[in-house]
PDB file of N, CA and C in Angstrom:
ATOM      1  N   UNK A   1     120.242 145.180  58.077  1.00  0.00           N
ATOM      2  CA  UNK A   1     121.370 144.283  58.168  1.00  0.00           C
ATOM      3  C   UNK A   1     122.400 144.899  59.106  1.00  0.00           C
ATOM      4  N   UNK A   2     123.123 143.938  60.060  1.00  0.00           N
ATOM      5  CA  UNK A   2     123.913 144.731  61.008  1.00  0.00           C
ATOM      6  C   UNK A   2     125.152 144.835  59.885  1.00  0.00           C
ATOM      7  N   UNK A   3     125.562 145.977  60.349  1.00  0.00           N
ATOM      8  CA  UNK A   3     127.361 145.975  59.807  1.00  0.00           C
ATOM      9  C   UNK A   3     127.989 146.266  60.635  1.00  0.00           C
ATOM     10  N   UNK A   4     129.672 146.122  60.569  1.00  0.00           N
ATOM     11  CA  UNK A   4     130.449 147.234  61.015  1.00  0.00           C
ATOM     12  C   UNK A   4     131.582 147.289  60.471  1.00  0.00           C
ATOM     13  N   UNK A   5     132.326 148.436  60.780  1.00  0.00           N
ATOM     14  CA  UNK A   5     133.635 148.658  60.404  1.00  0.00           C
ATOM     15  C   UNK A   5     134.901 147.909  60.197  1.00  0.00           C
ATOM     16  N   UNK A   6     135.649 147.780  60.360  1.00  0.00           N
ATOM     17  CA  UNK A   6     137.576 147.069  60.386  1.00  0.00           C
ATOM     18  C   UNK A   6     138.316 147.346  59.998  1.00  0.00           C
ATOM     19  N   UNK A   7     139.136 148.226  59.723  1.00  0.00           N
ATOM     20  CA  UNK A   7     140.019 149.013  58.692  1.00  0.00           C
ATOM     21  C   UNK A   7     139.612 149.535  57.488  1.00  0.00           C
ATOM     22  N   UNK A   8     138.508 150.222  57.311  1.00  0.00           N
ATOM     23  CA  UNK A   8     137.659 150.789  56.207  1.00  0.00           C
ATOM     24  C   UNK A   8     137.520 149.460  55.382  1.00  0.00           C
ATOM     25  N   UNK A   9     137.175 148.543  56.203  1.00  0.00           N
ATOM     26  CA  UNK A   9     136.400 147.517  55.293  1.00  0.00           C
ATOM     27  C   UNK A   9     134.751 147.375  56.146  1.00  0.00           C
ATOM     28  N   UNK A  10     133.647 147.242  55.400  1.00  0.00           N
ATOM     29  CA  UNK A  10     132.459 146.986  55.398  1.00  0.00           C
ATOM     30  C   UNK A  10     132.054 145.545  55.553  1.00  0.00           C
ATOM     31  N   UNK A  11     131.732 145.233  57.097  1.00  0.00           N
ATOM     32  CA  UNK A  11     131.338 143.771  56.817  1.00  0.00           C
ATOM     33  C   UNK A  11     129.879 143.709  57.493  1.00  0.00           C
ATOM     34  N   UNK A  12     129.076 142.796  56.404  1.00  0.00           N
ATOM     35  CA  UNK A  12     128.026 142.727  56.602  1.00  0.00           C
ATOM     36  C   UNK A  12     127.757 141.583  57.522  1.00  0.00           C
ATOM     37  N   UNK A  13     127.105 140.874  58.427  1.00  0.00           N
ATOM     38  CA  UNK A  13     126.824 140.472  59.478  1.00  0.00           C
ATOM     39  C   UNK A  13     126.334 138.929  58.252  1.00  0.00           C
ATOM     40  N   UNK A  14     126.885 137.954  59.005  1.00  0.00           N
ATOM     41  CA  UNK A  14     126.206 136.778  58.230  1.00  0.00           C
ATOM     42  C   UNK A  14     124.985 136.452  58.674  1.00  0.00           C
ATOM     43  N   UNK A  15     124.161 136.351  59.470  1.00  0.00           N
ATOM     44  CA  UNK A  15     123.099 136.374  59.993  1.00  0.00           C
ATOM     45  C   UNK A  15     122.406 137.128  59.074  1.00  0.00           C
ATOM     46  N   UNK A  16     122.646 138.092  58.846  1.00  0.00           N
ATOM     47  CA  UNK A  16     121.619 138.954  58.160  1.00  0.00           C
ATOM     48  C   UNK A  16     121.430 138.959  56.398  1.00  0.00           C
ATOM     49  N   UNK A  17     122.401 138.147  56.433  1.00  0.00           N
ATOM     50  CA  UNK A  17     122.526 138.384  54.728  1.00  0.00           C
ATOM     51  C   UNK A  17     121.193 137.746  54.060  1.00  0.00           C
ATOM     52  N   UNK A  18     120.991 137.837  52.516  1.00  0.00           N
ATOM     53  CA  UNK A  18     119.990 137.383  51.879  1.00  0.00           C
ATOM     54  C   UNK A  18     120.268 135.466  52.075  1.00  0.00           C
ATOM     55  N   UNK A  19     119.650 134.993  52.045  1.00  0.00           N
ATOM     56  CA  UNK A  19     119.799 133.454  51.723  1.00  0.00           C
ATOM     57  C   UNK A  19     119.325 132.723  50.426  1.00  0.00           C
ATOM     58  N   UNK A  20     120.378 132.278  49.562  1.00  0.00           N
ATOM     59  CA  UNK A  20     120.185 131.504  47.947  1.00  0.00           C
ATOM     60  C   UNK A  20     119.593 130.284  48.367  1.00  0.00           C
ATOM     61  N   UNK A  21     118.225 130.360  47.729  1.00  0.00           N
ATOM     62  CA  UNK A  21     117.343 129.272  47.789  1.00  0.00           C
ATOM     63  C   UNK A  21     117.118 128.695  46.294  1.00  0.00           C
ATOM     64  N   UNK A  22     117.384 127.876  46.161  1.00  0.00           N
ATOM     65  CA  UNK A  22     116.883 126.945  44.871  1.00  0.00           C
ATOM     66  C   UNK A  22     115.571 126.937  44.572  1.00  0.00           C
ATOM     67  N   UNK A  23     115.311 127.717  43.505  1.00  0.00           N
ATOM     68  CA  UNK A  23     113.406 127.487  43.634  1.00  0.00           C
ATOM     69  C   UNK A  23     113.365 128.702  44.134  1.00  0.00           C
ATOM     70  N   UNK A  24     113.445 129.486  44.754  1.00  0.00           N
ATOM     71  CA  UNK A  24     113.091 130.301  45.733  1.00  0.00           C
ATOM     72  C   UNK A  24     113.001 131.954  45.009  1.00  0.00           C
ATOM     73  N   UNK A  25     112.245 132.803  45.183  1.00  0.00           N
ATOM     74  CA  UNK A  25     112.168 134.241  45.367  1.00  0.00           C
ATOM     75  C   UNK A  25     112.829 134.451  44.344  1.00  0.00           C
ATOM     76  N   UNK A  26     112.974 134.924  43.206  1.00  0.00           N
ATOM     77  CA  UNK A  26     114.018 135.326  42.093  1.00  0.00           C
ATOM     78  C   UNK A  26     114.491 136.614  42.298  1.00  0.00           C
ATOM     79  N   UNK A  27     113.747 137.268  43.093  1.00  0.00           N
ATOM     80  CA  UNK A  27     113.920 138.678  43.707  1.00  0.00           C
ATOM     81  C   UNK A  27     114.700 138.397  44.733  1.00  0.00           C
ATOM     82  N   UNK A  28     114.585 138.055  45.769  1.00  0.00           N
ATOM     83  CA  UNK A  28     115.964 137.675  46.920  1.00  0.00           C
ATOM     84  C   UNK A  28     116.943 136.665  46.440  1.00  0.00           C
ATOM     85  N   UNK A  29     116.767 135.814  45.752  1.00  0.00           N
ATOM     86  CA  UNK A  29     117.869 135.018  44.783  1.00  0.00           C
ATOM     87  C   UNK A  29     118.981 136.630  44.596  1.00  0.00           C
ATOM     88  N   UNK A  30     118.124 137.213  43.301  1.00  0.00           N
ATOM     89  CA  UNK A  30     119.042 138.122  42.938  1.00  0.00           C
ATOM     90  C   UNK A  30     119.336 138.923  43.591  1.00  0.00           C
ATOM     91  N   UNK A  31     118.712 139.880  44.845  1.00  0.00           N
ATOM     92  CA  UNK A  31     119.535 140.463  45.875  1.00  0.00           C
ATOM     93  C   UNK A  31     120.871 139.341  46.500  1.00  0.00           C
ATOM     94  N   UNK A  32     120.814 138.476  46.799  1.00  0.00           N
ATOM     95  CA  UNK A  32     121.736 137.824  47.231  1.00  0.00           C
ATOM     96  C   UNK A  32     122.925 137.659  46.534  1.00  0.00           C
ATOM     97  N   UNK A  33     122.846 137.072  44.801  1.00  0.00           N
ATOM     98  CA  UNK A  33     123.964 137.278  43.960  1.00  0.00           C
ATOM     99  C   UNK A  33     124.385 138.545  43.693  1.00  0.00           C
ATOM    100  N   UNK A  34     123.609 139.872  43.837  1.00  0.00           N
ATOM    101  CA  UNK A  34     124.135 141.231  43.509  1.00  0.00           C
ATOM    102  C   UNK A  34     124.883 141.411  44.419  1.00  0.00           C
ATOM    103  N   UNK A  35     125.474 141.254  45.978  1.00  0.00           N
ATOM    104  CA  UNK A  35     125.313 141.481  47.103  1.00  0.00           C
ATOM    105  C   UNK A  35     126.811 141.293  47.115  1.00  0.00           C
ATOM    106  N   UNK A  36     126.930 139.718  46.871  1.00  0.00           N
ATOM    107  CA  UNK A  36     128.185 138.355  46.660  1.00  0.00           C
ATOM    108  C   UNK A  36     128.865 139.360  45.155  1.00  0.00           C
ATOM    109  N   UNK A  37     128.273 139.798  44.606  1.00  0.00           N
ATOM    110  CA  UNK A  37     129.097 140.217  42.878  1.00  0.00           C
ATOM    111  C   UNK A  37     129.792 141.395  43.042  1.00  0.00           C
ATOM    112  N   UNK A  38     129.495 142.005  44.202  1.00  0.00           N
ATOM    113  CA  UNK A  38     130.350 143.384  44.708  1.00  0.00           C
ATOM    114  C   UNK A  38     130.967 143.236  45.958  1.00  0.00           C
ATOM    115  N   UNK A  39     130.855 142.292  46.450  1.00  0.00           N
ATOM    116  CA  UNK A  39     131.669 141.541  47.861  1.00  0.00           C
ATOM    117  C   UNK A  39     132.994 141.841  47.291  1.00  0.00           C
ATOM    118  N   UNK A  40     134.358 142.113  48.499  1.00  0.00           N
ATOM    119  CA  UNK A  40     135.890 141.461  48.293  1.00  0.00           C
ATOM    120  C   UNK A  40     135.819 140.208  48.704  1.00  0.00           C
ATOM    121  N   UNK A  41     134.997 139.985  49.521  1.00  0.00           N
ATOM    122  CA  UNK A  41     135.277 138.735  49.899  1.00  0.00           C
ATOM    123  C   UNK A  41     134.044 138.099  50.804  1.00  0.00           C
ATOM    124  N   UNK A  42     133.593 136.645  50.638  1.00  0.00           N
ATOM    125  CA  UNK A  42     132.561 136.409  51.086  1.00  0.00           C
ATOM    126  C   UNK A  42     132.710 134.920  51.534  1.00  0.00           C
ATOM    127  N   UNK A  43     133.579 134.797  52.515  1.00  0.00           N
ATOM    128  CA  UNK A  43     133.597 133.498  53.403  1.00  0.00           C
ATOM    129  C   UNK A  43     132.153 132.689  53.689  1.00  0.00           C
ATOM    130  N   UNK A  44     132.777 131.125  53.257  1.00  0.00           N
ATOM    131  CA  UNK A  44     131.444 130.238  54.014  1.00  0.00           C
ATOM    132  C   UNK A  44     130.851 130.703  55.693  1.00  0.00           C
ATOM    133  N   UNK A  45     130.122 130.895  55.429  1.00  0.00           N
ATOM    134  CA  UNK A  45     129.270 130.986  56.959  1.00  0.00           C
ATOM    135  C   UNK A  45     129.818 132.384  57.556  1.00  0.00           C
ATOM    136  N   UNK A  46     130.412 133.127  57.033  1.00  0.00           N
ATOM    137  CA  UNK A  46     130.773 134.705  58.171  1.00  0.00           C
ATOM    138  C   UNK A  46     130.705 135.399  57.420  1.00  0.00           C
ATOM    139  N   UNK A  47     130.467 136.624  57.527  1.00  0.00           N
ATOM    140  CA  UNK A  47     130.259 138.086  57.794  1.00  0.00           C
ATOM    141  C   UNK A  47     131.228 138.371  55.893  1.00  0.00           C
ATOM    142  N   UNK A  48     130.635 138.966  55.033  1.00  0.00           N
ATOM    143  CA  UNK A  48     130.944 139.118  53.676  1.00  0.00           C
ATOM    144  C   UNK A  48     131.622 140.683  54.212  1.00  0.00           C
ATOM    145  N   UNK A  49     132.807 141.139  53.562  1.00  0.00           N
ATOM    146  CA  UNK A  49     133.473 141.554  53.305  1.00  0.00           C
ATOM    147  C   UNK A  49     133.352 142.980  52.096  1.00  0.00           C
ATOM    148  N   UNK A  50     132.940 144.246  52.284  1.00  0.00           N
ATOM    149  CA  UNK A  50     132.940 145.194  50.852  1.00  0.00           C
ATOM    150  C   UNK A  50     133.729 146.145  51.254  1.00  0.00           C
ATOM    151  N   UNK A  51     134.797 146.827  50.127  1.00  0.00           N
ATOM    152  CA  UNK A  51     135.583 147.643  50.191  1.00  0.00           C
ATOM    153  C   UNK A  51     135.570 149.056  49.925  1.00  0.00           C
ATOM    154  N   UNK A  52     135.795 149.816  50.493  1.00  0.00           N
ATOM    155  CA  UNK A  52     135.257 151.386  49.745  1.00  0.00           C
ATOM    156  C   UNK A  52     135.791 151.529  48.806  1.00  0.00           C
ATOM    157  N   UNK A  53     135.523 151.062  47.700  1.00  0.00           N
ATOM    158  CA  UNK A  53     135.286 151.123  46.640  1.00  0.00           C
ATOM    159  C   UNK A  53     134.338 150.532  45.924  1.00  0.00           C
ATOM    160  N   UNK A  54     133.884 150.203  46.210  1.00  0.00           N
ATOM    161  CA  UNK A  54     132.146 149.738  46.045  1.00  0.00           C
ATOM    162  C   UNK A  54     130.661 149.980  46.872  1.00  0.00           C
ATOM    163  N   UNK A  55     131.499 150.887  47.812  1.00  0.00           N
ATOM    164  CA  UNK A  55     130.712 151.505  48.712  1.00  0.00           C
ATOM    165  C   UNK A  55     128.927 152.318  48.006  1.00  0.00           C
ATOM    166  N   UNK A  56     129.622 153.133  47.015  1.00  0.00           N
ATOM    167  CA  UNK A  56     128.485 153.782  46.388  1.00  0.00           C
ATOM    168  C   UNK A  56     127.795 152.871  45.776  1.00  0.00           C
ATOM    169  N   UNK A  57     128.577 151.879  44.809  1.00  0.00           N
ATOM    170  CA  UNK A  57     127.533 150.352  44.165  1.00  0.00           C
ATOM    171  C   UNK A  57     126.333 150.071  45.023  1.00  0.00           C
ATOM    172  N   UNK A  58     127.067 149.759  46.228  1.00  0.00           N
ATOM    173  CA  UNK A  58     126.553 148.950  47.280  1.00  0.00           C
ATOM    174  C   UNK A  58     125.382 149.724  48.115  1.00  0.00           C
ATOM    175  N   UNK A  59     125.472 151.593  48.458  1.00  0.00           N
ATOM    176  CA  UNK A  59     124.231 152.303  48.221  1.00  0.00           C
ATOM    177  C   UNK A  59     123.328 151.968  47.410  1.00  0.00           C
ATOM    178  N   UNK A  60     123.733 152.290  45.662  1.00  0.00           N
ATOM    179  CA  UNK A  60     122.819 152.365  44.911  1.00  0.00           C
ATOM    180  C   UNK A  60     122.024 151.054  44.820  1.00  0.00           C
ATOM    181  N   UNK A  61     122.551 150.147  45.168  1.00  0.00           N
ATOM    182  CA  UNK A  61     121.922 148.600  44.511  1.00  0.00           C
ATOM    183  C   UNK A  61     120.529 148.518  45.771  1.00  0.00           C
ATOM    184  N   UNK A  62     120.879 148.892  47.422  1.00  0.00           N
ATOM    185  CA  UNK A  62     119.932 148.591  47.740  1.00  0.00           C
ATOM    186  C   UNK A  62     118.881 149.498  47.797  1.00  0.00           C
ATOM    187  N   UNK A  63     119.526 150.924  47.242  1.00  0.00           N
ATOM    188  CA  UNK A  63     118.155 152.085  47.013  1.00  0.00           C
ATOM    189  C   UNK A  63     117.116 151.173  46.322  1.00  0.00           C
ATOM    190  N   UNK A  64     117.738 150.325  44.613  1.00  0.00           N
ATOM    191  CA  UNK A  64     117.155 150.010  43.996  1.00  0.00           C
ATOM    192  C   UNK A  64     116.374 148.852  44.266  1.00  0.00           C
ATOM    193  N   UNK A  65     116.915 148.021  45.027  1.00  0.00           N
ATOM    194  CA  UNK A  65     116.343 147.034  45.675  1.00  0.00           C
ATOM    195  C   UNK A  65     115.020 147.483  46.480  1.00  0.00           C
ATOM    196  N   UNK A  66     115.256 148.176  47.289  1.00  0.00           N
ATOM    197  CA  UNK A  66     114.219 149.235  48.249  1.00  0.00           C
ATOM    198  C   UNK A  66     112.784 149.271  47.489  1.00  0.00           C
ATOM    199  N   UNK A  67     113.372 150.475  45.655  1.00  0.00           N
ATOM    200  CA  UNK A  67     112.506 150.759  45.636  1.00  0.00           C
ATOM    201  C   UNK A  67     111.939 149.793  44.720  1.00  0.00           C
ATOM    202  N   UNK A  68     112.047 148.587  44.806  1.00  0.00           N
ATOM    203  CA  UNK A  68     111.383 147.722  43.831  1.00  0.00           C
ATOM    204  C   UNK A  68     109.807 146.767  44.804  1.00  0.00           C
ATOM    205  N   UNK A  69     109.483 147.031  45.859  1.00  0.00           N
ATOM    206  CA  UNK A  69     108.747 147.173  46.932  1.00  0.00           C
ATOM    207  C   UNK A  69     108.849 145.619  47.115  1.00  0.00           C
ATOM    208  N   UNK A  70     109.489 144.544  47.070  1.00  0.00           N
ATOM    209  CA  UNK A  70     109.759 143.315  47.622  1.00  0.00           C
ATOM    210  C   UNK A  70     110.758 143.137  48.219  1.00  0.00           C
ATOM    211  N   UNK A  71     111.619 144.008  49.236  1.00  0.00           N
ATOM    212  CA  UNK A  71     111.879 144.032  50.227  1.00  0.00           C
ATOM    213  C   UNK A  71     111.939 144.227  51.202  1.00  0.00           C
ATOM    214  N   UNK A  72     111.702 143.945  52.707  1.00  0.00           N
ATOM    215  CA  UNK A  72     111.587 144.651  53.823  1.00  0.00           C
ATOM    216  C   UNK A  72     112.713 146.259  54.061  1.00  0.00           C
ATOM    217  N   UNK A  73     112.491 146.678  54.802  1.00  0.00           N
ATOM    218  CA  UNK A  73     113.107 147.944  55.089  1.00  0.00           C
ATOM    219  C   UNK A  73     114.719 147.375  55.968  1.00  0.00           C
ATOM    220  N   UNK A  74     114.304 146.478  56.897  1.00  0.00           N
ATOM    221  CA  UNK A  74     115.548 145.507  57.725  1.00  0.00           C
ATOM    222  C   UNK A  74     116.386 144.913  56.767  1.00  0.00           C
ATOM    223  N   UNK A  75     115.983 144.591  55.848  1.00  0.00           N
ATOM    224  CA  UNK A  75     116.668 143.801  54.718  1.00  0.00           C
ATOM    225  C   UNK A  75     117.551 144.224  53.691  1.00  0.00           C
ATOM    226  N   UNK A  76     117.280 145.646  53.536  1.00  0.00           N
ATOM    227  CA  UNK A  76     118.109 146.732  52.947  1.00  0.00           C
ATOM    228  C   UNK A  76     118.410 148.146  53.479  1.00  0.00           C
ATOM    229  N   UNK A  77     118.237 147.938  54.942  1.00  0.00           N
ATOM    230  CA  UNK A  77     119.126 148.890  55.556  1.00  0.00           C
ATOM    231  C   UNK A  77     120.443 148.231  56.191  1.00  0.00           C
ATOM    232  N   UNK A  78     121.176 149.106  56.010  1.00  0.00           N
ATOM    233  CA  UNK A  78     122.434 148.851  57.213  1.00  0.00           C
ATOM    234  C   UNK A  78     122.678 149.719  58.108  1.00  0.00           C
ATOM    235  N   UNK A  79     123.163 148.861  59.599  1.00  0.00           N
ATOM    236  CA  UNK A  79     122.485 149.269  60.756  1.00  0.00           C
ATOM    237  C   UNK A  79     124.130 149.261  61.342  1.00  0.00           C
ATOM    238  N   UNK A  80     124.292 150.070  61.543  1.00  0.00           N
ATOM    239  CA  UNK A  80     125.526 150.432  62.227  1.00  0.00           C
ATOM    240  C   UNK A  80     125.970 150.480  64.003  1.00  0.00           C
ATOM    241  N   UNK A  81     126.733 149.978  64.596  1.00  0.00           N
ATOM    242  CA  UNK A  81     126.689 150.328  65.827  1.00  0.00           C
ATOM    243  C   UNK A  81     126.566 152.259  66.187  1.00  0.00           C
ATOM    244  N   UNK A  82     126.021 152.250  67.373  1.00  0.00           N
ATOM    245  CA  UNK A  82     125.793 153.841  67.530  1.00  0.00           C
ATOM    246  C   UNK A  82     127.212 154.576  67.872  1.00  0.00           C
ATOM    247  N   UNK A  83     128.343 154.087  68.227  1.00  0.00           N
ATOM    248  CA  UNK A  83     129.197 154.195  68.068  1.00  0.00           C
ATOM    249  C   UNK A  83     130.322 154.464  66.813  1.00  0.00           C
ATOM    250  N   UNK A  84     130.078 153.957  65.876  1.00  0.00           N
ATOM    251  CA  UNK A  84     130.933 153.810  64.479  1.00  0.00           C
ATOM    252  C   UNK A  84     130.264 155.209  63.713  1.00  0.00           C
ATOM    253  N   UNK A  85     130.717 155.682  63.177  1.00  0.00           N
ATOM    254  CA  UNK A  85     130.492 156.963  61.996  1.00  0.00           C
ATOM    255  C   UNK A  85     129.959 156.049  61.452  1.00  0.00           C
ATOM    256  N   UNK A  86     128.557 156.806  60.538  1.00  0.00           N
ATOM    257  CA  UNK A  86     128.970 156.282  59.217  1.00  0.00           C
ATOM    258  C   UNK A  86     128.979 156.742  58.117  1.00  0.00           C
ATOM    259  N   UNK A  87     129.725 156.517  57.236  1.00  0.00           N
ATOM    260  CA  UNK A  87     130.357 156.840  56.463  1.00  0.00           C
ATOM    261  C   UNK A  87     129.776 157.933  55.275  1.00  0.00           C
ATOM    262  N   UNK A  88     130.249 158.831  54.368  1.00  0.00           N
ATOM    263  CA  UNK A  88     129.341 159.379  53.530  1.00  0.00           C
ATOM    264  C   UNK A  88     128.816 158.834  52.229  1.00  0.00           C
ATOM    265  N   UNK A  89     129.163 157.994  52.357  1.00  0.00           N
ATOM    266  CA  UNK A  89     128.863 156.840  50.852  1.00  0.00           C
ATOM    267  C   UNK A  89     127.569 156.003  51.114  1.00  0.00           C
ATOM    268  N   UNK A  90     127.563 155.522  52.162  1.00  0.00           N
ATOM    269  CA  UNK A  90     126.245 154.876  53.046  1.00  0.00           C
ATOM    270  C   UNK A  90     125.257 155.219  53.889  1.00  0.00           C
ATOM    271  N   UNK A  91     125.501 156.487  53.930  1.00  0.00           N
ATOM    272  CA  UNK A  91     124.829 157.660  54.981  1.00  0.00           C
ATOM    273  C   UNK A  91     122.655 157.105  54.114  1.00  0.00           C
ATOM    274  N   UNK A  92     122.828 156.903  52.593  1.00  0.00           N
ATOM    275  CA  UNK A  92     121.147 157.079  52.413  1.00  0.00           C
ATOM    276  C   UNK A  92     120.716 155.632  52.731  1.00  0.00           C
ATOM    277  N   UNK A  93     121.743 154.822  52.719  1.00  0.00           N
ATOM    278  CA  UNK A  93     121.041 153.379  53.338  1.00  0.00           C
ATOM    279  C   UNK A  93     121.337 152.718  54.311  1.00  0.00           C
ATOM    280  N   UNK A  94     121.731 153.835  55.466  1.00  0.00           N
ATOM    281  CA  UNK A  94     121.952 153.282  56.861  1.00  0.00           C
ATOM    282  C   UNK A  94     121.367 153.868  57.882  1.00  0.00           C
ATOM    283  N   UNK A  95     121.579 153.338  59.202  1.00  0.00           N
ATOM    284  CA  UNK A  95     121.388 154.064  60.516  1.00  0.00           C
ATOM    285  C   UNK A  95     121.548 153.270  61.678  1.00  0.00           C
ATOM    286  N   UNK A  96     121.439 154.042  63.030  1.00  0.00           N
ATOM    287  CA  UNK A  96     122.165 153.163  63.825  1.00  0.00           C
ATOM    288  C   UNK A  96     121.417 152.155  64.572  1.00  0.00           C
ATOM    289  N   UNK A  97     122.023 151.205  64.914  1.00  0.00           N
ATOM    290  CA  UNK A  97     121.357 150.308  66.176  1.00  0.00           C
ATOM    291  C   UNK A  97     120.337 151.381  67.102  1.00  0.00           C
TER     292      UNK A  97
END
């Protein structure tokens, strides 16, 4: 998933996010509501919003996601510009463009 920075806020790329399907995947269903349940903020159609303070949540959930083997690797990494630090809270589930 692309991210990037903004004033030590974490925004995840809307393009990349999980998509809530009716019927659909109960496993990406629920990555998607876990995702939105630790969001600050998650605008129609743009780029969701997480605060460092949920930074480590937001590690651990997609380690766990990871290791539950129904997700791609793109799907629960975050991909940082090669430019931006990143951070030590996200350092085990990121890397760069």
């Amino acid at each position: 998933m692309k991210v990037s920075l903004q004033d030590e806020i974490l925004l995840i790329s809307y393009e990349d996010l999980p998509k809530y399907k009716k019927g659909g995947s109960v496993v990406r269903n629920s990555y998607f509501w876990a995702l939105k349940s630790i969001s600050c903020f998650t605008p129609w159609e743009k780029d969701w919003e997480y605060d460092p303070e949920v930074w480590i949540a937001l590690s651990r959930m997609l380690i766990a996601f990871a290791e539950s083997g129904y997700l791609g690797d793109r799907e629960i990494t975050l991909e940082f510009p090669e430019d931006t630090p990143i951070p030590q809270e996200l350092r085990s589930v990121s890397t760069w463009l």
